[in-house]
Protein backbone atom coordinates (compact mmCIF):
# COMPACT_ATOMS: atom_id res chain seq x y z
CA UNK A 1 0.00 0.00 0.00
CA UNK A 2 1.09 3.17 -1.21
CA UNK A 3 0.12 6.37 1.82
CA UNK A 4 -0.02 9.64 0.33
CA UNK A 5 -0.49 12.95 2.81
CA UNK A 6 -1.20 15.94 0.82
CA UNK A 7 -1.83 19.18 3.50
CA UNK A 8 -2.48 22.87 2.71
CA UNK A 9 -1.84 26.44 3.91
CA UNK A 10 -4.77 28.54 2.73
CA UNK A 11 -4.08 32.71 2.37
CA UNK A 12 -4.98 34.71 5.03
CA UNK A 13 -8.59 36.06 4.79
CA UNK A 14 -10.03 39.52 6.08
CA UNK A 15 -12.51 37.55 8.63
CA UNK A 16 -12.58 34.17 10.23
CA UNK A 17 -15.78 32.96 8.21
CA UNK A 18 -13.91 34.40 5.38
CA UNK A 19 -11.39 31.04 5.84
CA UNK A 20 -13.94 28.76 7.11
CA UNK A 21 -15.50 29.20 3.26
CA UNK A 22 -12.44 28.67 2.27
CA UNK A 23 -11.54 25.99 3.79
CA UNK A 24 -14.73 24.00 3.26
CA UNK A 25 -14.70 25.01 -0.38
CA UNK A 26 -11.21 23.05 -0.53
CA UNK A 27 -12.39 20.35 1.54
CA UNK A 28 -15.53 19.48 -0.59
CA UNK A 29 -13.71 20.04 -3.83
CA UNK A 30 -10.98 17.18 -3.00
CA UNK A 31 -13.68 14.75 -1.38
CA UNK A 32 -15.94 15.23 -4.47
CA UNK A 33 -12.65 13.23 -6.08
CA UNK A 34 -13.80 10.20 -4.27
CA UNK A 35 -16.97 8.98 -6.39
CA UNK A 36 -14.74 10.37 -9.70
CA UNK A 37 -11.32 8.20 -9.30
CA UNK A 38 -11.68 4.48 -9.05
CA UNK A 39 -8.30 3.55 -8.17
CA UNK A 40 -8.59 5.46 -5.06
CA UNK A 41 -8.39 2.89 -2.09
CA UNK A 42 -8.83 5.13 1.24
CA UNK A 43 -9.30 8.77 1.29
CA UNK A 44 -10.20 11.27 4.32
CA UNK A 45 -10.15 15.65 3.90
CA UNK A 46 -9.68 16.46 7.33
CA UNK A 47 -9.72 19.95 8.91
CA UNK A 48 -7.07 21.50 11.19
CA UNK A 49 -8.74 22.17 14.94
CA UNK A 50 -5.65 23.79 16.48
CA UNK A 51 -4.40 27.37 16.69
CA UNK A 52 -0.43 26.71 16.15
CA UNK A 53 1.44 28.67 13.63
CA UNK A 54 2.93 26.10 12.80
CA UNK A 55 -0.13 23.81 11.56
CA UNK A 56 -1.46 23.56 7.96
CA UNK A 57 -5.68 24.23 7.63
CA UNK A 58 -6.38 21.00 5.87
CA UNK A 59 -4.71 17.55 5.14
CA UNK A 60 -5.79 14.93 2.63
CA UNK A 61 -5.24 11.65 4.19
CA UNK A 62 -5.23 8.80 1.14
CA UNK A 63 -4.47 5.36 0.34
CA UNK A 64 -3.76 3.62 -2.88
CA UNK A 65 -2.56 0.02 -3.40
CA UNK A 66 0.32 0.51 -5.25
CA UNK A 67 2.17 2.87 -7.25
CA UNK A 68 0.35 3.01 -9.97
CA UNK A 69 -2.26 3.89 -8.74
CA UNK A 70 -1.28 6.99 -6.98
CA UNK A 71 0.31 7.77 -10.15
CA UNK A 72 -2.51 7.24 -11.92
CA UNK A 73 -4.85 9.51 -9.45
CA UNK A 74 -2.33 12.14 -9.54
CA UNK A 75 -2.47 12.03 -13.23
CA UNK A 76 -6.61 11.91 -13.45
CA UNK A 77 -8.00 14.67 -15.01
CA UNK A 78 -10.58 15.20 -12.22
CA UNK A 79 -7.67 15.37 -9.78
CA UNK A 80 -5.68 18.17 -12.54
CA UNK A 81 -9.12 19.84 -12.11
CA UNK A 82 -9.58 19.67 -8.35
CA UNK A 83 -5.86 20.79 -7.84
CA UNK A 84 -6.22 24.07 -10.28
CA UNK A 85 -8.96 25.48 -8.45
CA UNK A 86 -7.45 24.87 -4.96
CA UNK A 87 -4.75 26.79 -6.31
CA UNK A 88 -6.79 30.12 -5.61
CA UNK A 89 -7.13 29.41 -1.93
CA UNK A 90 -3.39 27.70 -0.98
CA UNK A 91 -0.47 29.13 -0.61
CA UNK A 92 1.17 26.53 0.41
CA UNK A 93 1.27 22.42 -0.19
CA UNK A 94 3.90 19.66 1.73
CA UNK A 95 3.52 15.90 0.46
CA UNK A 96 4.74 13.19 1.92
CA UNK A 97 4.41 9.55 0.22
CA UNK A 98 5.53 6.37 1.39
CA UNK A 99 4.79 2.31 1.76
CA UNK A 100 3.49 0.42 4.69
């Protein structure tokens, strides 16, 4: 099995519900990948609930069976799609990818 940890720093909005949009808007874009992308094995958008500076606002938590697969999600045109419009809320994305 192939993990793959996608989180995101969203820009700084004017008001708190201002974000909270945001952030939902992100979050429901990425899970509406789920019913799209067949080869996707495990997948969970999950909100940050702590105040640190140092913590991202939302993580995708996914599994795929093997490498080709994530390839092969990563590659989707739904997933192209779902990544272009986050890109007007992020500002900034760490991955992390490995086997278990």
């Amino acid at each position: 099995m192939i993990k793959h940890i996608v989180m995101f720093k969203l820009k700084d909005y004017k008001t708190k519900k201002e974000k909270e949009i945001a952030i939902q808007n992100v979050k429901v874009n990425f899970e509406n990948l789920i019913s799209k992308i067949n080869n996707i094995h495990k997948y969970v958008v999950g909100i940050n609930i702590t105040d640190s500076p140092a913590a991202f606002d939302l993580v995708i938590n996914s599994d795929f069976r093997n490498a080709e697969d994530l390839k092969s999600y990563i590659e989707h045109p739904e997933h192209q799609r779902a990544v272009e419009f986050n890109k007007q809320y992020s500002i900034k994305k760490a991955v992390v990818d490995y086997e278990y």
